[in-house]
C-alpha atoms as a PDB file:
ATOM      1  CA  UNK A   1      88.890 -47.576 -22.789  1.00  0.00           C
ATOM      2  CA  UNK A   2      92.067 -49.311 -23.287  1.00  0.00           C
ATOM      3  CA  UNK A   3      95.920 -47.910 -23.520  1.00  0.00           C
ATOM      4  CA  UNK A   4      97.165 -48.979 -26.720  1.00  0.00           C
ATOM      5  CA  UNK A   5     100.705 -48.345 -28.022  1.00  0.00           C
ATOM      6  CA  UNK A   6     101.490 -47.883 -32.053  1.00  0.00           C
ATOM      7  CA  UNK A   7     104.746 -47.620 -33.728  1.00  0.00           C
ATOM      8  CA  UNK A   8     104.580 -44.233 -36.481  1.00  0.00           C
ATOM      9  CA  UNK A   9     107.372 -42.197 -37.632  1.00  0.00           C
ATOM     10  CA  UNK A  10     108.391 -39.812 -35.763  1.00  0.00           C
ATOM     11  CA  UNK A  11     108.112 -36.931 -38.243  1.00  0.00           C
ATOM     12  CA  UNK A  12     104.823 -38.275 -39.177  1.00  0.00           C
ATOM     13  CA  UNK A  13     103.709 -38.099 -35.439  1.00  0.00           C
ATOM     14  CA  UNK A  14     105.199 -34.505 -34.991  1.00  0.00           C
ATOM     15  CA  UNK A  15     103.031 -33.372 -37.986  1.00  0.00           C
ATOM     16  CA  UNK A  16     100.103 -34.926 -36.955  1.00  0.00           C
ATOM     17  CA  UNK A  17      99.975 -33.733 -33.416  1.00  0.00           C
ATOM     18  CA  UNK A  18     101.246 -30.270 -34.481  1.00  0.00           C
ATOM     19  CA  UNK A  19      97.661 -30.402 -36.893  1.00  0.00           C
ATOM     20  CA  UNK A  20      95.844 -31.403 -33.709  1.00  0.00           C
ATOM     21  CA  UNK A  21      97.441 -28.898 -31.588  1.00  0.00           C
ATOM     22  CA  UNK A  22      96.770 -26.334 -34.308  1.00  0.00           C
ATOM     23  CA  UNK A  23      92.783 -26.821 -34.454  1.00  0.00           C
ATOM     24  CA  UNK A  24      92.532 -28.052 -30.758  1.00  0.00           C
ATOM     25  CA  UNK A  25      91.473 -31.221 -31.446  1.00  0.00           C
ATOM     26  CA  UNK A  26      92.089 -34.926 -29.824  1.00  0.00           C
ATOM     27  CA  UNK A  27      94.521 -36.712 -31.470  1.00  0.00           C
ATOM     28  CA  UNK A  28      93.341 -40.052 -29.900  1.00  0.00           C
ATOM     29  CA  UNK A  29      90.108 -38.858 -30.286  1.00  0.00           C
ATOM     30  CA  UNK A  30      90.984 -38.181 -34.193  1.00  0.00           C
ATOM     31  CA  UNK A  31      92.571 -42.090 -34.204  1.00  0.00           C
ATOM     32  CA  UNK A  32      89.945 -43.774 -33.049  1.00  0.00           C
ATOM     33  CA  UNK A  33      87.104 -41.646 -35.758  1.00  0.00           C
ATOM     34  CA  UNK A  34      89.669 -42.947 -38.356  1.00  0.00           C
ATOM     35  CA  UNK A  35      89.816 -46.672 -36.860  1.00  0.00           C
ATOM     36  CA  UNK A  36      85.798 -46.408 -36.674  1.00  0.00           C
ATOM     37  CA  UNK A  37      85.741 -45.035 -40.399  1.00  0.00           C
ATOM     38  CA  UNK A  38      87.528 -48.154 -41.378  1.00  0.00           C
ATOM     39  CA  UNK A  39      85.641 -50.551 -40.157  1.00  0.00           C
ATOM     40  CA  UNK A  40      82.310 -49.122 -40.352  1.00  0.00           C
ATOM     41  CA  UNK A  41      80.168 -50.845 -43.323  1.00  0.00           C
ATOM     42  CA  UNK A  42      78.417 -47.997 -44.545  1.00  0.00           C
ATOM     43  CA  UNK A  43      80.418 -46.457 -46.847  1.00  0.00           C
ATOM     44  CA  UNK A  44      78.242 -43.416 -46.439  1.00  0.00           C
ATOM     45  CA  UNK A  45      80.282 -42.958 -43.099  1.00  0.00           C
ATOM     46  CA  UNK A  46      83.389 -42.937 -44.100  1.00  0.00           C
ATOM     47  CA  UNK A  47      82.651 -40.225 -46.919  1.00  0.00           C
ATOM     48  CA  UNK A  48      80.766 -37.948 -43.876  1.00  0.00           C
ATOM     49  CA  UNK A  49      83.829 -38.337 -41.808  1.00  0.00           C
ATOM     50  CA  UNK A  50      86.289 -37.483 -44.909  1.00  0.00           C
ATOM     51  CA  UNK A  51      83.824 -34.551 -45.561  1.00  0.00           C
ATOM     52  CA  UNK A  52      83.979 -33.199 -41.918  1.00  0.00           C
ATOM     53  CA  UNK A  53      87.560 -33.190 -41.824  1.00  0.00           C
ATOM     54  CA  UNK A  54      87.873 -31.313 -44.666  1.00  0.00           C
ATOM     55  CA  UNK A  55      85.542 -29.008 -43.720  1.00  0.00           C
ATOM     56  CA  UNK A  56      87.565 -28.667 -40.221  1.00  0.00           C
ATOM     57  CA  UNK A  57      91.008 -28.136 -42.321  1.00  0.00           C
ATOM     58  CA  UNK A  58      89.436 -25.528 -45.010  1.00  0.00           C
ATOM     59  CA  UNK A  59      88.205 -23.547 -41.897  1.00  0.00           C
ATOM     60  CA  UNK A  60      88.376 -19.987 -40.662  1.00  0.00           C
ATOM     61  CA  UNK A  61      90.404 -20.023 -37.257  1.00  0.00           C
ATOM     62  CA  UNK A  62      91.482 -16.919 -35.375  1.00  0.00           C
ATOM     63  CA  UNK A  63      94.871 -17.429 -33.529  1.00  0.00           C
ATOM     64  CA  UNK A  64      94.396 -17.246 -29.982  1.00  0.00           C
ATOM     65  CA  UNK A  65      97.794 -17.073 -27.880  1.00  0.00           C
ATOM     66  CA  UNK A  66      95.635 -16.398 -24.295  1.00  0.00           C
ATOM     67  CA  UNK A  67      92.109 -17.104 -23.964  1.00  0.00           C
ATOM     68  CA  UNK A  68      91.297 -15.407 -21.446  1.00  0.00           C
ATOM     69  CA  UNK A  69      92.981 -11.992 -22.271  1.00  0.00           C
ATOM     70  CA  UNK A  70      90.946 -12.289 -25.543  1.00  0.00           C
ATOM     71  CA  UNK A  71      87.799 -13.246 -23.839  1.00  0.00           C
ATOM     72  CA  UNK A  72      88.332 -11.419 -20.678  1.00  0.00           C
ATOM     73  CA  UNK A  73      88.323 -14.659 -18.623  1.00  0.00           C
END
């Protein structure tokens, strides 16, 4: 794995890591699906991925402020 360093927008960035924060996802883990999306030949891929993430934004998500009190953890 390699440390790689992009220059975004800074409201752009905010947004995107708030949606990541939101659904407790990866956001480098999110960057490199896209950059593997692009460059993948199959266009079959790209539409799965595109599916998947909409299926992950159209969700049902409980809000959660403590895991453990919900869970009893």
């Amino acid at each position: 794995m390699v440390l790689k360093t992009f220059n975004v927008q800074e409201e752009v960035y905010n947004k995107f890591s708030s949606f990541c924060k939101g659904y407790g996802i990866s956001m480098s883990k999110q960057i490199e699906r896209f950059m593997e999306s692009m460059i993948e030949e199959d266009p079959v891929a790209k539409s799965e991925y595109l599916e998947k993430l909409d299926r992950i934004r159209k969700g049902k998500f409980i809000k959660v402020k403590s895991f453990a009190d919900r869970y009893g953890l």
